[in-house]
N, C-alpha and C. Protein backbone atom coordinates (compact mmCIF):
# COMPACT_ATOMS: atom_id res chain seq x y z
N UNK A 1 180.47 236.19 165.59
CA UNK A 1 179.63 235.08 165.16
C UNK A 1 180.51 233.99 164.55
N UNK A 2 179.87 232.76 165.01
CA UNK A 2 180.93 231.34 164.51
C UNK A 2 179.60 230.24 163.08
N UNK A 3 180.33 229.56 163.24
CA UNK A 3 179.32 228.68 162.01
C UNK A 3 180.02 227.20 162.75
N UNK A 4 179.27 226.50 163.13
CA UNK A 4 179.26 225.24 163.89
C UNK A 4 178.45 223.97 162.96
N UNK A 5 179.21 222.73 162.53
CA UNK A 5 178.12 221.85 162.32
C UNK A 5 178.89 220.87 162.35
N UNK A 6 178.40 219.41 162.49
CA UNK A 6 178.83 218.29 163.04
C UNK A 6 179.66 217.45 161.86
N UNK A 7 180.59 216.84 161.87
CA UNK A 7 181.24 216.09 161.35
C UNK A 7 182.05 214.99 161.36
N UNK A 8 180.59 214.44 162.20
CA UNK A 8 180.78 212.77 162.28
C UNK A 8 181.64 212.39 163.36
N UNK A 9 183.03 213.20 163.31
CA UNK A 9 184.01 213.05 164.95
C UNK A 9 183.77 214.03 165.89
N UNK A 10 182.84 215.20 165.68
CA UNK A 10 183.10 216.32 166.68
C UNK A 10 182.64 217.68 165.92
N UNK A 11 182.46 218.42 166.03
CA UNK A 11 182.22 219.63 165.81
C UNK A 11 183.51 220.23 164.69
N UNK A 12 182.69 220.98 163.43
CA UNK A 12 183.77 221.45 162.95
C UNK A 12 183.29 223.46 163.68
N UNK A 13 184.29 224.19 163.52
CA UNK A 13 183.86 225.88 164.10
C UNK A 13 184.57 226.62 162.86
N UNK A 14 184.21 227.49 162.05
CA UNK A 14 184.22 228.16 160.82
C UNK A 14 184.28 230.10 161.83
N UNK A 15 185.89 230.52 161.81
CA UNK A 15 185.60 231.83 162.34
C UNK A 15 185.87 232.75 161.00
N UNK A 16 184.35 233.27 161.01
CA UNK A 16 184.49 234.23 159.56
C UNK A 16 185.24 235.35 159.89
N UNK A 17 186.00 235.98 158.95
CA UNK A 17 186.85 237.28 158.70
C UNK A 17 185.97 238.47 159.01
N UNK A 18 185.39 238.09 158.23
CA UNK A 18 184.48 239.41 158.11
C UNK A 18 184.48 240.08 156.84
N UNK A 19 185.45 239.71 155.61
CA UNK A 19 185.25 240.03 154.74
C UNK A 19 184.11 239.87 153.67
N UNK A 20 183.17 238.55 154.02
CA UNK A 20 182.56 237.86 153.34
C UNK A 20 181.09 237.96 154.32
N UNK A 21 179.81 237.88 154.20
CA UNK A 21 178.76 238.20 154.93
C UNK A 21 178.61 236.79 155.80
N UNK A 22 178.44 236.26 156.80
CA UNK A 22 178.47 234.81 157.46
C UNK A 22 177.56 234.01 156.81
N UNK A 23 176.93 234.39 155.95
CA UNK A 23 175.68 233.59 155.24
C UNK A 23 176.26 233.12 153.96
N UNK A 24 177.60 233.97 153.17
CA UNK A 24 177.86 233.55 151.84
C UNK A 24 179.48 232.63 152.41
N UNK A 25 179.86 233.04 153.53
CA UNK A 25 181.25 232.05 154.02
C UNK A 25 180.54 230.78 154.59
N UNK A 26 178.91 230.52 154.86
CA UNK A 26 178.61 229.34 155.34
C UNK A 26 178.22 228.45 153.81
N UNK A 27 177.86 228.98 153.05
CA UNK A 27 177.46 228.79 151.87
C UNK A 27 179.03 228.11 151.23
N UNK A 28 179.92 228.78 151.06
CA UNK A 28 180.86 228.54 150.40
C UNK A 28 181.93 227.26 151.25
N UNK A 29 182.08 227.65 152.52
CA UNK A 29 182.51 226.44 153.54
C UNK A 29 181.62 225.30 154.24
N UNK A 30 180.85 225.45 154.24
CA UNK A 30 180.09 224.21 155.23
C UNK A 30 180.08 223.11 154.25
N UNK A 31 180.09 221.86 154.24
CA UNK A 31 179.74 221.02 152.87
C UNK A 31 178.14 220.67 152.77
N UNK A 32 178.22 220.50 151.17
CA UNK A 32 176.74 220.72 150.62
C UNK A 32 176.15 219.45 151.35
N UNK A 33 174.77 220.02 152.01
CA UNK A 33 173.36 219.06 152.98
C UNK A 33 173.76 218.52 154.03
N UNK A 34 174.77 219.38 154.70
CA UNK A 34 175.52 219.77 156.33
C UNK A 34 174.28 220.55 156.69
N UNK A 35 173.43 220.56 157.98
CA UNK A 35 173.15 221.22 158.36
C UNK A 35 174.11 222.00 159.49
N UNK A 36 173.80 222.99 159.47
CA UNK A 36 174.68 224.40 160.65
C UNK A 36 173.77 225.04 161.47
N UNK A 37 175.23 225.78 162.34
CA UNK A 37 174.15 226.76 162.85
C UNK A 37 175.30 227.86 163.07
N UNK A 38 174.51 229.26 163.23
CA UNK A 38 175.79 230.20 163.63
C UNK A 38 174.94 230.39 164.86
N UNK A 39 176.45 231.20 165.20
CA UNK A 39 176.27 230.60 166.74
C UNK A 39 176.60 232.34 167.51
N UNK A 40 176.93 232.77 168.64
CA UNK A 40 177.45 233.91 169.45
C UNK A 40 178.34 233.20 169.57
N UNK A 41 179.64 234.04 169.69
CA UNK A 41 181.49 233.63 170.12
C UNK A 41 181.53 233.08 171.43
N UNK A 42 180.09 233.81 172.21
CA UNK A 42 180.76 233.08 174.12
C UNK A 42 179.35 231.83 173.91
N UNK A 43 179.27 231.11 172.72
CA UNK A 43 178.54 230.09 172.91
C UNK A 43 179.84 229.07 172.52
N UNK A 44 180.52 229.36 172.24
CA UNK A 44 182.21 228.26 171.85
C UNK A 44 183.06 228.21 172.83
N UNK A 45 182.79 227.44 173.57
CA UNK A 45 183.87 227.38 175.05
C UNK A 45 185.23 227.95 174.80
N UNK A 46 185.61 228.51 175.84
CA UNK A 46 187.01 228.88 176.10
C UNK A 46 187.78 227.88 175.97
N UNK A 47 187.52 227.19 176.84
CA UNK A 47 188.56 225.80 177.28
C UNK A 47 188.97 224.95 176.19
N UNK A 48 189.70 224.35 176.03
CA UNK A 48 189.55 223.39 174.47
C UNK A 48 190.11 222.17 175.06
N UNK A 49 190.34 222.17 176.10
CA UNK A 49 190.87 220.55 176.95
C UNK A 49 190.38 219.49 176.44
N UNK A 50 188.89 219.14 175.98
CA UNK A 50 187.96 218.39 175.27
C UNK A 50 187.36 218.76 173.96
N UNK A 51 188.25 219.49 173.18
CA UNK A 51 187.55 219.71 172.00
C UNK A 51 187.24 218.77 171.21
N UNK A 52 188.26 217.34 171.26
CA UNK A 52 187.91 216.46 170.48
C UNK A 52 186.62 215.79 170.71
N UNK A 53 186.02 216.00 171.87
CA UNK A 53 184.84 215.65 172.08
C UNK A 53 183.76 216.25 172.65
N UNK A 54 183.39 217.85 172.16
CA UNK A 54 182.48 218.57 171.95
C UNK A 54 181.49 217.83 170.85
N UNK A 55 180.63 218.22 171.30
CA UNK A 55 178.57 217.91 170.04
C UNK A 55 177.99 219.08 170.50
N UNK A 56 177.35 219.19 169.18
CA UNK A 56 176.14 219.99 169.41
C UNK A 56 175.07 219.71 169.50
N UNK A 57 174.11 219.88 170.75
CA UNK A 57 173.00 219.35 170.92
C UNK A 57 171.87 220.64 171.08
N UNK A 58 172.01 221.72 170.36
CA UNK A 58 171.59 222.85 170.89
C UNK A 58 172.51 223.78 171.58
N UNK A 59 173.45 223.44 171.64
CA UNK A 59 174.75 223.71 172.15
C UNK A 59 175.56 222.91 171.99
N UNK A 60 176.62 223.62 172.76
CA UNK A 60 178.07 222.66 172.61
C UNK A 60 178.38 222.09 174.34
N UNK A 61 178.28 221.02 173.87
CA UNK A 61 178.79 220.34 175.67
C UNK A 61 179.59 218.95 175.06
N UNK A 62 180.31 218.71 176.52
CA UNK A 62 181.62 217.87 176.09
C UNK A 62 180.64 216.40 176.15
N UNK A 63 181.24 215.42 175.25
CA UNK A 63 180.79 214.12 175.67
C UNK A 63 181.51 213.15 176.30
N UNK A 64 180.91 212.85 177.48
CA UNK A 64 181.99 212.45 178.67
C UNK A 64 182.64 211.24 178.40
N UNK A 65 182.23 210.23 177.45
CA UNK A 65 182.70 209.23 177.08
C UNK A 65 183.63 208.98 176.40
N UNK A 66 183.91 210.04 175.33
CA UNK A 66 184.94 210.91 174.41
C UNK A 66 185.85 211.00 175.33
N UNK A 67 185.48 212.53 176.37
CA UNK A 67 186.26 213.21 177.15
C UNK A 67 187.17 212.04 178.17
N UNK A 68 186.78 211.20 178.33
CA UNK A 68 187.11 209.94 179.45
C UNK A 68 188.31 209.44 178.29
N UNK A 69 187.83 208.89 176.90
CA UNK A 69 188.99 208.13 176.59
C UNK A 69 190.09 209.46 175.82
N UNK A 70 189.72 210.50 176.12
CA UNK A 70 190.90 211.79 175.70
C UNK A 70 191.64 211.14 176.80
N UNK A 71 191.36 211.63 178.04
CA UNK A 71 191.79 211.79 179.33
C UNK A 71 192.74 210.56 179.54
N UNK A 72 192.53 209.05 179.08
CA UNK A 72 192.97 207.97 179.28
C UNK A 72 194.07 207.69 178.55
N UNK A 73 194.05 208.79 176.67
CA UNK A 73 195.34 208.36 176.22
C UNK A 73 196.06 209.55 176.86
N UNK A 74 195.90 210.78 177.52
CA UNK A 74 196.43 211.66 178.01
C UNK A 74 197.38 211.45 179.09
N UNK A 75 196.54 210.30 179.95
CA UNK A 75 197.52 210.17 181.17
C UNK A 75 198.35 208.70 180.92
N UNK A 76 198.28 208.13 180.02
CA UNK A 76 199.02 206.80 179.18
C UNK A 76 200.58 207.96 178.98
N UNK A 77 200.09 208.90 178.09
CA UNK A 77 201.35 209.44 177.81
C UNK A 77 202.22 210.24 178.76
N UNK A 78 201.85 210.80 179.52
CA UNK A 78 202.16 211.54 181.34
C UNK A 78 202.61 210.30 181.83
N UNK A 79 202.22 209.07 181.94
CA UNK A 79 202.83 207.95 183.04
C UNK A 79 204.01 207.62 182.29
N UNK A 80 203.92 207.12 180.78
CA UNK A 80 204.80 206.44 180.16
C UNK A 80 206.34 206.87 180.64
N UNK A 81 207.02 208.17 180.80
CA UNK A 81 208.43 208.06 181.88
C UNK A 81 208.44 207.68 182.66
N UNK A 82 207.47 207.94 183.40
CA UNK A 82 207.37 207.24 184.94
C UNK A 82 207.70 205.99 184.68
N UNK A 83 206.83 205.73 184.13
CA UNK A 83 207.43 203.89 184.33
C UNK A 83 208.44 202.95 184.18
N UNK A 84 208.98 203.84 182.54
CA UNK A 84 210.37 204.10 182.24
C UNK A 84 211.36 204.05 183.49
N UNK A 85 211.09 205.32 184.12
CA UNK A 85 211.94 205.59 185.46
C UNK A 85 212.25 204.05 186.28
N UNK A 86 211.19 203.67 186.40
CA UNK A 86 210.93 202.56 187.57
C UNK A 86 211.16 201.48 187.25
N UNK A 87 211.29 201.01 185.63
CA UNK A 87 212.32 199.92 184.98
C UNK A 87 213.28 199.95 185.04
N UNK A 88 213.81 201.51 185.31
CA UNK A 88 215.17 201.41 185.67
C UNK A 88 215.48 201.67 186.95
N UNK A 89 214.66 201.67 188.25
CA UNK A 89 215.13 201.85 189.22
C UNK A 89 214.77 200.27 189.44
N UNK A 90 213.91 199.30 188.60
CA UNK A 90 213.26 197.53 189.44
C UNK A 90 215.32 197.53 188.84
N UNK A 91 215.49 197.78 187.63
CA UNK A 91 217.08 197.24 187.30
C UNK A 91 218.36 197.19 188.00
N UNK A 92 218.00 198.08 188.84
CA UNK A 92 219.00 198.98 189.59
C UNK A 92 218.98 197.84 190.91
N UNK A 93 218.10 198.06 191.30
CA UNK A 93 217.76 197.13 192.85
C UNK A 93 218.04 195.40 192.04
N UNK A 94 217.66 195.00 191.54
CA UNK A 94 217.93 193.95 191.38
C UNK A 94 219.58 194.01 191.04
N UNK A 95 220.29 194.50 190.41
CA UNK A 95 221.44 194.28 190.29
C UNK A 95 222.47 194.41 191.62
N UNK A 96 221.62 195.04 192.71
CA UNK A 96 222.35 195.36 193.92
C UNK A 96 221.60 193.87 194.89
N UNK A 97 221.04 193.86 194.48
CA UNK A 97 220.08 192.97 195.73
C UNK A 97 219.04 193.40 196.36
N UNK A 98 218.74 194.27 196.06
CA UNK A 98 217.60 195.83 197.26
C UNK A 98 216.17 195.09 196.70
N UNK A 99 215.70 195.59 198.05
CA UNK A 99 214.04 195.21 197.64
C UNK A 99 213.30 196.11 196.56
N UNK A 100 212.80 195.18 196.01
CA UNK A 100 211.97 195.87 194.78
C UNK A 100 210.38 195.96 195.19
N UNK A 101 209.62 195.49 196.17
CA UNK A 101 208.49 195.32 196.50
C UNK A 101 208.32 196.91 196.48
N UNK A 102 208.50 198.48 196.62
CA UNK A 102 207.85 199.52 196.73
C UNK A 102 208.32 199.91 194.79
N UNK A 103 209.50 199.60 194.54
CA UNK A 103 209.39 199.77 192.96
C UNK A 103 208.09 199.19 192.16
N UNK A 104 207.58 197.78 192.35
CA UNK A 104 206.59 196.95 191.74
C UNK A 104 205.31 197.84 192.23
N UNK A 105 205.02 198.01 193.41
CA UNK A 105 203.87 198.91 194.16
C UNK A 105 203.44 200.38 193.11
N UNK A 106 204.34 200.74 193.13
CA UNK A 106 204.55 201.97 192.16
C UNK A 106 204.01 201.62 190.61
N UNK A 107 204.68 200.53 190.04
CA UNK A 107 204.28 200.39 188.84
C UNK A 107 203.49 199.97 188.62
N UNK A 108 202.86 199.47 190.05
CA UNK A 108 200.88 198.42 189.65
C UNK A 108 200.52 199.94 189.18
N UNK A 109 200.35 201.16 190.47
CA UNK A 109 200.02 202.09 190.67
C UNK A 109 199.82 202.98 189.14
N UNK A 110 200.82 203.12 188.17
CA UNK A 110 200.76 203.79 187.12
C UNK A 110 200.15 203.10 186.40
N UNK A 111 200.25 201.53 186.14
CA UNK A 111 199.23 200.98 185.43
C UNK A 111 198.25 201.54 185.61
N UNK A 112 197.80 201.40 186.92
CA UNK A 112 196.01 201.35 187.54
C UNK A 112 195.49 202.97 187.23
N UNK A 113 196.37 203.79 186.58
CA UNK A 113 195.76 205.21 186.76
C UNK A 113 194.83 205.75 185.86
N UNK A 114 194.93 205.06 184.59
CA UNK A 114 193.40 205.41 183.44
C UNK A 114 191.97 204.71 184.44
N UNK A 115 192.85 203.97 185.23
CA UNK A 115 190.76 203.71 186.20
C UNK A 115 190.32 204.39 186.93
N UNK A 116 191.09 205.14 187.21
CA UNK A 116 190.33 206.45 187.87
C UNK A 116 189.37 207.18 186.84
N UNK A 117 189.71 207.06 185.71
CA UNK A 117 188.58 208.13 184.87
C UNK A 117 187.51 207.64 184.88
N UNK A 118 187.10 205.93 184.72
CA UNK A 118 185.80 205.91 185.06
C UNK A 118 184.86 206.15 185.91
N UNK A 119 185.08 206.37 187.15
CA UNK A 119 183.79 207.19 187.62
C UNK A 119 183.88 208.20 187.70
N UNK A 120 184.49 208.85 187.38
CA UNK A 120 184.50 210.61 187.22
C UNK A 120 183.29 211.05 186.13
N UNK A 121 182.47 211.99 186.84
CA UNK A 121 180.96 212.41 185.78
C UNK A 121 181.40 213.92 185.23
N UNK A 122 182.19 214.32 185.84
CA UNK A 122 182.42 216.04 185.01
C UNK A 122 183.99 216.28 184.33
N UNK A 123 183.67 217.12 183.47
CA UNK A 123 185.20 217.53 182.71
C UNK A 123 186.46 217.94 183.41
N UNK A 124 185.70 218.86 184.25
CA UNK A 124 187.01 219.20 185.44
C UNK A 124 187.41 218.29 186.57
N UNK A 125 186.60 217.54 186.67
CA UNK A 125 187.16 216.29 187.44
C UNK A 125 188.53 215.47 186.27
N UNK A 126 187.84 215.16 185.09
CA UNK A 126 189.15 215.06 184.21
C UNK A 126 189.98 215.16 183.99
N UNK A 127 189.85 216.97 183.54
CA UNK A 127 191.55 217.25 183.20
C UNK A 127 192.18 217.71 184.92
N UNK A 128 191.04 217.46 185.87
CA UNK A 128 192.27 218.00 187.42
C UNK A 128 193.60 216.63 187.37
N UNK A 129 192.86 215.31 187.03
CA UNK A 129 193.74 213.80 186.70
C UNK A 129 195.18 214.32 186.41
N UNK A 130 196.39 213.91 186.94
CA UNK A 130 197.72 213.65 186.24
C UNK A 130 198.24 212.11 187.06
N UNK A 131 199.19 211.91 185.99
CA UNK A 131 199.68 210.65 186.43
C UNK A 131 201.40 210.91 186.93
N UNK A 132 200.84 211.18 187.74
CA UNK A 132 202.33 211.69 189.05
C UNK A 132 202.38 210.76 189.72
């Protein structure tokens, strides 16, 4: 058994020991005129890919709007070498003379890759996203 209640960014999850009865560890941890709930362990997702943007609505389900801008600083930070890379390969070609038109192609490309998350409607469409 878990103790679940909302805190304004997301879900806080309270896993009791067991030393203490779940009614006097919700008492002593939850903050005072929090409402809670305890919960069953396979009601707390496995996955934690989106934990920052789990709610409880009767459950716990991800909120895709959350989950979208997780996903967006996620693949910001996955591209950021890449692009790196490709400043130094536009450097490279320009110092030789070589065409840079498939270097620039490339780097629209990593720009353009947080727009893919907007129409994506499910979580696993999400985290399948990398910026390769």
């Amino acid at each position: 058994m878990k103790i679940i209640y909302a805190t304004g960014t997301g879900i806080a999850i309270i896993h009791p020991t067991g030393q203490l009865s779940i009614e006097k560890v919700a008492e002593k941890d939850v903050p005072a005129g929090v409402s809670f709930r305890i919960v069953d362990d396979d009601e707390v997702p496995i996955d934690r890919t989106f934990r920052n943007a789990w709610e409880d609505n009767g459950g716990i389900k991800v909120n895709m709007p959350k989950a979208k801008d997780l996903t967006k600083d996620r693949l910001r930070v996955e591209r950021k070498p890449l692009l790196e890379a490709q400043d130094v390969a536009f450097q490279r070609a320009l110092e030789t003379g070589a065409d840079t038109s498939e270097i620039v192609k490339e780097k629209q490309r990593l720009r353009d890759i947080t727009k893919q998350v907007d129409g994506i409607t499910s979580p696993d469409e999400l985290k399948a996203l990398e910026a390769k």
